[in-house]
Protein backbone atom coordinates (compact mmCIF):
# COMPACT_ATOMS: atom_id res chain seq x y z
CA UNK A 1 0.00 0.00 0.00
CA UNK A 2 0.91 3.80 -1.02
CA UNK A 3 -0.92 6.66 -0.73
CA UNK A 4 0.15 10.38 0.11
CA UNK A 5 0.23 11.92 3.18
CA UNK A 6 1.15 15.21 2.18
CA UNK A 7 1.11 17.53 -1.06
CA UNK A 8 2.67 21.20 -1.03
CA UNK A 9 3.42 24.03 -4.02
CA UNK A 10 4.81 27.09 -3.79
CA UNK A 11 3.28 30.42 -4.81
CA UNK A 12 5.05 32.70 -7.67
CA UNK A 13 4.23 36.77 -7.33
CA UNK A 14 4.59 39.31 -10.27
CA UNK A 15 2.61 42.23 -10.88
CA UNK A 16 5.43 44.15 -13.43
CA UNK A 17 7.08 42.09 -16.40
CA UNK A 18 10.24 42.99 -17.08
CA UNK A 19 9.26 46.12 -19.83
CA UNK A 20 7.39 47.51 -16.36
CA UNK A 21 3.80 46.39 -17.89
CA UNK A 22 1.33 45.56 -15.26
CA UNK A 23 0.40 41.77 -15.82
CA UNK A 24 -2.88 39.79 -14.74
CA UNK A 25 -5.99 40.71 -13.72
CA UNK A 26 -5.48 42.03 -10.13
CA UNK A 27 -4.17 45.40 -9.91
CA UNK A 28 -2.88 45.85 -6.22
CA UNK A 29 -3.47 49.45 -4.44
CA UNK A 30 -0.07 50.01 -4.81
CA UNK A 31 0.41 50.28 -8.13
CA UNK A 32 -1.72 53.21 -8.05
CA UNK A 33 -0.49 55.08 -5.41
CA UNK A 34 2.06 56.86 -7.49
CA UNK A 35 3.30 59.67 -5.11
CA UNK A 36 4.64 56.55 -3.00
CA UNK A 37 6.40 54.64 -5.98
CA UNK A 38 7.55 57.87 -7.23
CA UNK A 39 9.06 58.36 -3.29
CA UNK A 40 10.47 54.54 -3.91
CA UNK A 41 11.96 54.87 -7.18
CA UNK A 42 13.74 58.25 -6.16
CA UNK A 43 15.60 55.85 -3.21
CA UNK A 44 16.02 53.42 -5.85
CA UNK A 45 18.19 55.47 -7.79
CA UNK A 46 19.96 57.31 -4.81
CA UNK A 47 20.94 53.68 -3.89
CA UNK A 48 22.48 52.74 -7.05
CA UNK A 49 24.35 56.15 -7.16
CA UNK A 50 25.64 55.56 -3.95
CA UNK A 51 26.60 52.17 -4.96
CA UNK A 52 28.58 53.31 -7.89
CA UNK A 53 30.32 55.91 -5.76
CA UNK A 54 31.67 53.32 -3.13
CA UNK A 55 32.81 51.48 -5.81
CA UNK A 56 34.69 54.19 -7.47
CA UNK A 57 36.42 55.29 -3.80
CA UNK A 58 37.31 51.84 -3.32
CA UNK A 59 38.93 51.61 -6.75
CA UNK A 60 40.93 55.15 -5.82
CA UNK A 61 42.09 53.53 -2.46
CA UNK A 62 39.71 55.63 -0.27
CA UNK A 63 37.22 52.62 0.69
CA UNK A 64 38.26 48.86 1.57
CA UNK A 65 36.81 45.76 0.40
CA UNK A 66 33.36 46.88 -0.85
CA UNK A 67 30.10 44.54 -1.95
CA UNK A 68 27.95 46.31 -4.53
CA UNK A 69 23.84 45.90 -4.16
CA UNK A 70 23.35 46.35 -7.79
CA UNK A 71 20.43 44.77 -8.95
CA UNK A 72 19.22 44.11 -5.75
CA UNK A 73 17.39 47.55 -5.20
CA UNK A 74 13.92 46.24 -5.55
CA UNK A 75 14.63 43.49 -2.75
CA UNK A 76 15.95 45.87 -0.74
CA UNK A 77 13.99 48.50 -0.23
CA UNK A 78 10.73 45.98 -0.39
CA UNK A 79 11.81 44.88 2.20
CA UNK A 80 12.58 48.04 4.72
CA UNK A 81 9.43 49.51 3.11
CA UNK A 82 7.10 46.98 4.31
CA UNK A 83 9.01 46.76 8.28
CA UNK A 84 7.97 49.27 11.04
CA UNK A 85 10.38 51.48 13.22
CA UNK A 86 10.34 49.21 15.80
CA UNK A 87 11.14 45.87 13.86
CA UNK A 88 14.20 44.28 13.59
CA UNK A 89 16.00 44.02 11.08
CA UNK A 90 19.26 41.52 10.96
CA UNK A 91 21.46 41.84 7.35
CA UNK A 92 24.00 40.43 5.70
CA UNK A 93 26.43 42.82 3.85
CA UNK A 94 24.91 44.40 1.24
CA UNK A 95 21.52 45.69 2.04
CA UNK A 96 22.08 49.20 1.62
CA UNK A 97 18.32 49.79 0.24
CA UNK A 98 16.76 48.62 3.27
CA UNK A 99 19.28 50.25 5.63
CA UNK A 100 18.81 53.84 3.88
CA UNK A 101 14.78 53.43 3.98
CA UNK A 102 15.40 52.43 7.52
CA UNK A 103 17.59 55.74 8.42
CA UNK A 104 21.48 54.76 8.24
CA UNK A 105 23.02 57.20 6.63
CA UNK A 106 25.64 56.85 3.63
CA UNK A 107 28.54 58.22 5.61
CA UNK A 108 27.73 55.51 8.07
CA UNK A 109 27.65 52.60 5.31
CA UNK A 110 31.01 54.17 3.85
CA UNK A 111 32.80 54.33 7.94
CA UNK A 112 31.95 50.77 8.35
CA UNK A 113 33.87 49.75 4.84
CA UNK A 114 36.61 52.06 5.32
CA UNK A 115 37.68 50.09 8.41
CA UNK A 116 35.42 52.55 10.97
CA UNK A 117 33.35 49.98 13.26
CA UNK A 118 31.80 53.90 14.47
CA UNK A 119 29.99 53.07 10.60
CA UNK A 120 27.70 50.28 12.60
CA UNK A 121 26.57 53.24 15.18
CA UNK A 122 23.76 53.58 13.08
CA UNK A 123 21.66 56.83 12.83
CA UNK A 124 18.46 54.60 12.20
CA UNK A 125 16.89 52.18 13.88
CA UNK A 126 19.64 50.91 17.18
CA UNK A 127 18.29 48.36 17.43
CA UNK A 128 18.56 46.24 14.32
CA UNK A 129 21.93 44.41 13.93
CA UNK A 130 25.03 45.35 12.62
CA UNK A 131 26.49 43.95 9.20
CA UNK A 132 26.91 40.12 9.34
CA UNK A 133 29.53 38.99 7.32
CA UNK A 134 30.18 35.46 8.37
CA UNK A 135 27.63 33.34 6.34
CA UNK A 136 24.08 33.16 7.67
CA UNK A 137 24.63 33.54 11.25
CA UNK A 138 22.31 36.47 11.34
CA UNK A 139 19.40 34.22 11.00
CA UNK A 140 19.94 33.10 13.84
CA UNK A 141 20.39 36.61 15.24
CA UNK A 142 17.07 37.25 13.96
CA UNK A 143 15.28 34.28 15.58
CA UNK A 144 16.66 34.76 18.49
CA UNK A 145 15.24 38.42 18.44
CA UNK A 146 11.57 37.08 17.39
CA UNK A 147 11.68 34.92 20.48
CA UNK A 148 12.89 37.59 22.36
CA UNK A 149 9.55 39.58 21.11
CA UNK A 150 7.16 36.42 21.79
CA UNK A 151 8.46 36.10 25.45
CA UNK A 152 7.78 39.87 25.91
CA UNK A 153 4.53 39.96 24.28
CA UNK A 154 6.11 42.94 21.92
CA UNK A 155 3.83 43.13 18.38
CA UNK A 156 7.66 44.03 16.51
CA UNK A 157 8.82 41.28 14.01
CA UNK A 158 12.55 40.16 13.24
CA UNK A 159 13.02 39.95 9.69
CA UNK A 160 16.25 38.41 8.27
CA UNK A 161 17.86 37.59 4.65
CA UNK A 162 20.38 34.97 3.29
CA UNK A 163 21.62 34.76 0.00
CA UNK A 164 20.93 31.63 -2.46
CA UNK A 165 24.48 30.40 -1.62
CA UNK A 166 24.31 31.39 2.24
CA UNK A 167 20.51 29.31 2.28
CA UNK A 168 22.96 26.06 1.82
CA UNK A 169 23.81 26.83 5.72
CA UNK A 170 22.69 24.81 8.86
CA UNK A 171 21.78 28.30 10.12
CA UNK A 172 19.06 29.10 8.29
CA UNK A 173 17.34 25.67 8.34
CA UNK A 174 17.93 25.73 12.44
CA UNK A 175 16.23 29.28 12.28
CA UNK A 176 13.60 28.24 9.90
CA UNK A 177 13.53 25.17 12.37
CA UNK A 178 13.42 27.70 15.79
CA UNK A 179 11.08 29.72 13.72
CA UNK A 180 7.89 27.09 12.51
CA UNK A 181 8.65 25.41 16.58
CA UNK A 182 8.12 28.37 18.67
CA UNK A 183 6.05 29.95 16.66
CA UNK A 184 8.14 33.16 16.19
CA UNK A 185 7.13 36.76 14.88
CA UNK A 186 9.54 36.35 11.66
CA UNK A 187 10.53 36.81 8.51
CA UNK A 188 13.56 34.95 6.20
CA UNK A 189 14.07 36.35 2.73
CA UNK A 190 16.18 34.37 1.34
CA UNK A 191 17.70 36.78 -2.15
CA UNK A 192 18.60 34.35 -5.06
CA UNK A 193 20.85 36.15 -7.02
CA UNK A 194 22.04 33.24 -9.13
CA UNK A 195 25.59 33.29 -8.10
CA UNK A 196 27.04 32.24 -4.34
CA UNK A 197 30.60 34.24 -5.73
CA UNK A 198 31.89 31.98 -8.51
CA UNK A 199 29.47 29.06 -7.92
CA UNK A 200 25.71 29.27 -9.71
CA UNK A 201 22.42 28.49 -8.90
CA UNK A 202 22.54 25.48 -10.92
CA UNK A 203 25.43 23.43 -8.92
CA UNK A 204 24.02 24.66 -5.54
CA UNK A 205 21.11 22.06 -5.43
CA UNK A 206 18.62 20.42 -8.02
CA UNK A 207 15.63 22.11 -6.60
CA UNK A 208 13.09 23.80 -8.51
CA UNK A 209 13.23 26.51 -5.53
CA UNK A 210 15.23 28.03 -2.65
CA UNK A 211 11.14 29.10 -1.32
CA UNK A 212 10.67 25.12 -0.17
CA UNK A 213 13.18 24.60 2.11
CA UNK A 214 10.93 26.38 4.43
CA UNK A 215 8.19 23.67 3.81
CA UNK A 216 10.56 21.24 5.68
CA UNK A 217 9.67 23.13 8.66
CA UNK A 218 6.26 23.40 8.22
CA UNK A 219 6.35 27.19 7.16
CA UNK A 220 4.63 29.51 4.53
CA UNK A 221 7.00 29.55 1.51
CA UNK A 222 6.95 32.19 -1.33
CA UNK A 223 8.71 32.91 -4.34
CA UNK A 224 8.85 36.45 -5.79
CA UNK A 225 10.17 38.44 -8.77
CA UNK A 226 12.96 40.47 -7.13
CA UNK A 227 13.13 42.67 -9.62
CA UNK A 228 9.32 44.29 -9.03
CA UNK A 229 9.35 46.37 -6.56
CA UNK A 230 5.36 45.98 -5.96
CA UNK A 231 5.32 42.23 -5.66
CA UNK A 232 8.84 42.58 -2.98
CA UNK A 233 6.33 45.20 -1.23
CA UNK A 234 3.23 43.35 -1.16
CA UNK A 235 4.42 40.05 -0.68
CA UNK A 236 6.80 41.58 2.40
CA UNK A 237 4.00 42.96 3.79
CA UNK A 238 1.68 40.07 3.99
CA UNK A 239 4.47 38.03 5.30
CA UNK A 240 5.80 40.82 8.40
CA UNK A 241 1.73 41.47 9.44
CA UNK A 242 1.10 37.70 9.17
CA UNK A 243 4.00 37.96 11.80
CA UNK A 244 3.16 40.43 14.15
CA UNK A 245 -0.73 38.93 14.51
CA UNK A 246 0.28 35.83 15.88
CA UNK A 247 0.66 34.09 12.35
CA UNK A 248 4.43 32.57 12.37
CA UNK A 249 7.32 33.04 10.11
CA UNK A 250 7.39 33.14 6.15
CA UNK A 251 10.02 31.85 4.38
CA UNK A 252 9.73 34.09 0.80
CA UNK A 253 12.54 33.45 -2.26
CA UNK A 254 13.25 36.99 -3.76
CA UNK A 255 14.72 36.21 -7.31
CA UNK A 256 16.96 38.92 -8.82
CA UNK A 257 20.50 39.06 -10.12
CA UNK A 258 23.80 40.24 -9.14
CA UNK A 259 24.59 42.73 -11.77
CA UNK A 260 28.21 43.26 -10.15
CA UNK A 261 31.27 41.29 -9.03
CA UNK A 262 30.19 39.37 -5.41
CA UNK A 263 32.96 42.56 -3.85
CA UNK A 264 35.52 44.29 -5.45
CA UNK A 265 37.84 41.79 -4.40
CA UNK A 266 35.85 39.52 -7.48
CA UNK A 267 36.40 39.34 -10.75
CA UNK A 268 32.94 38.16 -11.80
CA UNK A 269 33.85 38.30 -15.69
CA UNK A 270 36.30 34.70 -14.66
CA UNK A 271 33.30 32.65 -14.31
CA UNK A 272 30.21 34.38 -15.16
CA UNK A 273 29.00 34.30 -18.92
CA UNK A 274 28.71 38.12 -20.61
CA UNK A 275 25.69 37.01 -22.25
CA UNK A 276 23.96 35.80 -19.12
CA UNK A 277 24.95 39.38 -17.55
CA UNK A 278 23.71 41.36 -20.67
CA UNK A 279 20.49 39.64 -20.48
CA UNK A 280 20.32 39.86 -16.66
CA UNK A 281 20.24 43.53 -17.35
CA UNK A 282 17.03 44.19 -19.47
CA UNK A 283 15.50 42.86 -16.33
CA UNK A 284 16.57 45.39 -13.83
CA UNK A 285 14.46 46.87 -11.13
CA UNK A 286 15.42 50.55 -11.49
CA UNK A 287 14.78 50.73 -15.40
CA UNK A 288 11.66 48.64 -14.76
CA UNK A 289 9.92 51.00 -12.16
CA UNK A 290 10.70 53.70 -14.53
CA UNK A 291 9.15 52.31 -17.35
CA UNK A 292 5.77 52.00 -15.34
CA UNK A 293 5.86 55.54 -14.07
CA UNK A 294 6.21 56.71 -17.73
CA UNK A 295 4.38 54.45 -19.09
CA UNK A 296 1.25 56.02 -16.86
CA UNK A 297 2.36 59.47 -17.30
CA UNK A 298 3.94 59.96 -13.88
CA UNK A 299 8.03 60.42 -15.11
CA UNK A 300 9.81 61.62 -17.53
CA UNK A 301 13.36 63.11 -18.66
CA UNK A 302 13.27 66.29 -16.74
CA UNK A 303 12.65 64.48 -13.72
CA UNK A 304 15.25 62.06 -14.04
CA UNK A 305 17.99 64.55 -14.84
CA UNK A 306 17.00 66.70 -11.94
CA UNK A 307 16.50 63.48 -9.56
CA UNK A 308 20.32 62.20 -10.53
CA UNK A 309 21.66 65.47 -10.36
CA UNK A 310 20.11 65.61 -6.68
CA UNK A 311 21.29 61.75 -5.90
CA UNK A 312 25.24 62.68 -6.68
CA UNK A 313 24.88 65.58 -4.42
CA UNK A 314 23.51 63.55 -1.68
CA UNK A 315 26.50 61.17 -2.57
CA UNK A 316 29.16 63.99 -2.35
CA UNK A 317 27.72 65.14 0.46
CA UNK A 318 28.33 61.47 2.50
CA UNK A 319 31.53 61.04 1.42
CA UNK A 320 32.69 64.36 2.34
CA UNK A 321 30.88 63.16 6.12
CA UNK A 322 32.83 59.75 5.71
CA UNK A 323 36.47 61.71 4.12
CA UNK A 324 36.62 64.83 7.14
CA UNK A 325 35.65 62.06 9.67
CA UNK A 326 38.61 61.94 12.12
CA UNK A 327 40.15 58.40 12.56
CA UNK A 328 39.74 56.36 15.46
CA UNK A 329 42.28 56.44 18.17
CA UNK A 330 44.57 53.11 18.32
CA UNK A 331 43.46 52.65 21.98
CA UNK A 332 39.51 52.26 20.21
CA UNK A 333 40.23 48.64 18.97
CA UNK A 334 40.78 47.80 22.74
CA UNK A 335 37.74 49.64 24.16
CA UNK A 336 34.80 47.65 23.46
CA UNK A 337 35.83 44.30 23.46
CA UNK A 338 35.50 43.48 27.59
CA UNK A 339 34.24 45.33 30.48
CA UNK A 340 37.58 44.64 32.17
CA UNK A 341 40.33 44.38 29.44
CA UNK A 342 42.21 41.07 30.45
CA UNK A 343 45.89 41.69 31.19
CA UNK A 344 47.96 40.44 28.24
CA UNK A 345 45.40 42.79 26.32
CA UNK A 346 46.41 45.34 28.47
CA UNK A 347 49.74 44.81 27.85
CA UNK A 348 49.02 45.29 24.33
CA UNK A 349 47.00 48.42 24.36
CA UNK A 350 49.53 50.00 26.28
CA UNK A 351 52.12 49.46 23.83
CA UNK A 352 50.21 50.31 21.08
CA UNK A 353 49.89 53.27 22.82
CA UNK A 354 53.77 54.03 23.35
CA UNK A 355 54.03 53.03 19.38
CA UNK A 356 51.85 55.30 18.38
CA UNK A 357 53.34 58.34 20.11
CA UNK A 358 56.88 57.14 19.13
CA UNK A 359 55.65 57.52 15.44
């Protein structure tokens, strides 16, 4: 004897094709609320000036090690868009859109990659979590936060994200795990960019989704077109108010592309197909929104001119914050490390010290 016990499927959400034409039946609320796209695209672009900026500094020697966000500005700023004040929010190392919608400023973002851990002070939200760049650990930062909120009977959510390589971790199925057992306030979005650095999607797994490994755990699972910034919102939204009412954590796949090397410390153009890049790029979110807007009227030439103009001055403006920012004193890498600095780190600091002045 056979029979089946269980049956699942995953939901797909688009609202824009890729030439920014609505598509379906159902036209969502959002998609006619044009002063806020208009408000979303305008970060959208900022973002990708900014990103282009950081990337230039760090190719002049003023920036370290920096990971671009292009391509992912859709995802991004879905995501912050559809979180309250008083969520949390726990990244990875690129989520610049979110962070900026969420109040870190620029100058902050460009401190923490020029070597300034004063760049994870952040101006928004205190308490979401600093940059996480060991590989999925900040889902579990993020479910230990939702339980935190459950045991405190707090209506805030914890929302995480994990890259398509990063989703391979034991961390995110123990969160996912933590998450569907104790019934957390919770969401993971887990960005499939196609490329964990050199390795693709392909030779990651054989599954026809990242969105079902949170069916293993019993949990909503969603995939989404990354690259619309209404289904990211929408979708988002559902998942953090399902959340905060009681309703669990959401597991959503956000499928974009990574339009730039993994850092500039990657050469993407070793492993990665031109073609596949070209073609990644008539999908874009940025040039998608702005098709819709025009297409209904709402944007046009003029505006875009003025709006970059306005986004490189915002730019110069951070990195003149981030360039006239005085360094950190030696002493500052000892400072925050214990509340009583053990004695061979003592020893340390204090010749550090006597170096410095000797210099």
């Amino acid at each position: 004897m056979s029979a089946t016990v269980a049956s699942f499927s995953i939901e797909y959400h688009q609202f824009l094709d890729r030439d920014g034409h609505l598509i379906g039946d159902e036209v969502p609320e959002l998609a006619t609320d044009f002063d806020e796209l208009i408000s979303i695209y305008k970060l959208m672009v900022q973002t990708r000036t900014f990103d282009y900026k950081a990337i230039a500094l760090q190719r002049t020697g003023k920036l370290g090690t920096y990971a671009s966000c292009l391509g992912h500005e859709a995802v991004q700023i879905g995501i912050g868009s559809a979180m309250r004040a008083e969520d949390c929010f726990a990244p990875m190392y690129r989520e610049y859109g979110t962070q900026l919608y969420r109040g870190v400023k620029m100058s902050e973002i460009l401190l923490y990659w020029g070597g300034d851990e004063r760049g994870s002070d952040f101006a928004g939200p205190r308490h979401d979590f600093a940059w996480c760049v060991p590989i999925a650990t900040q889902c579990l930062h993020a479910a230990g936060a939702a339980l935190a909120f459950k045991l405190r009977d707090e209506k805030r959510v914890a929302v995480t994200v994990v890259g398509d390589g990063g989703s391979s971790k034991g961390d995110v199925l123990e969160a996912m795990n933590a998450g569907s057992a104790y019934d957390l306030p919770l969401v993971i979005v887990i960005i499939n960019n196609q490329w964990a650095i050199s390795v693709p999607r392909s030779k990651q797994n054989h599954a026809k989704t990242l969105a079902q490994k949170g069916l293993a755990a019993g949990l909503p699972s969603i995939q989404v077109d990354g690259n619309d910034y209404i289904a990211c919102r929408l979708v988002m939204e559902e998942a953090v108010e399902r959340a905060r009412n009681g309703g669990g954590t959401t597991v959503i796949e956000m499928i974009t592309y990574r339009l730039s090397d993994h850092t500039t410390a990657d050469d993407a153009s070793r492993y990665r197909p031109n073609a596949e890049v070209e073609e990644a790029w008539k999908s874009e979110p940025v040039a998608r929104l702005r098709s819709y807007l025009e297409s209904k009227g709402h944007w046009d030439d003029t505006k875009q001119a003025e709006l970059e103009k306005q986004a490189a001055e915002m730019v110069d403006e951070a990195v003149q914050v981030y360039m006239n920012t005085p360094s950190p004193g030696i002493a500052s890498m000892f400072d925050y490390m214990f509340a009583e600095l053990p004695h061979d780190l003592q020893a340390q600091k204090e010749f550090a010290l006597k170096e410095a002045d000797n210099a």
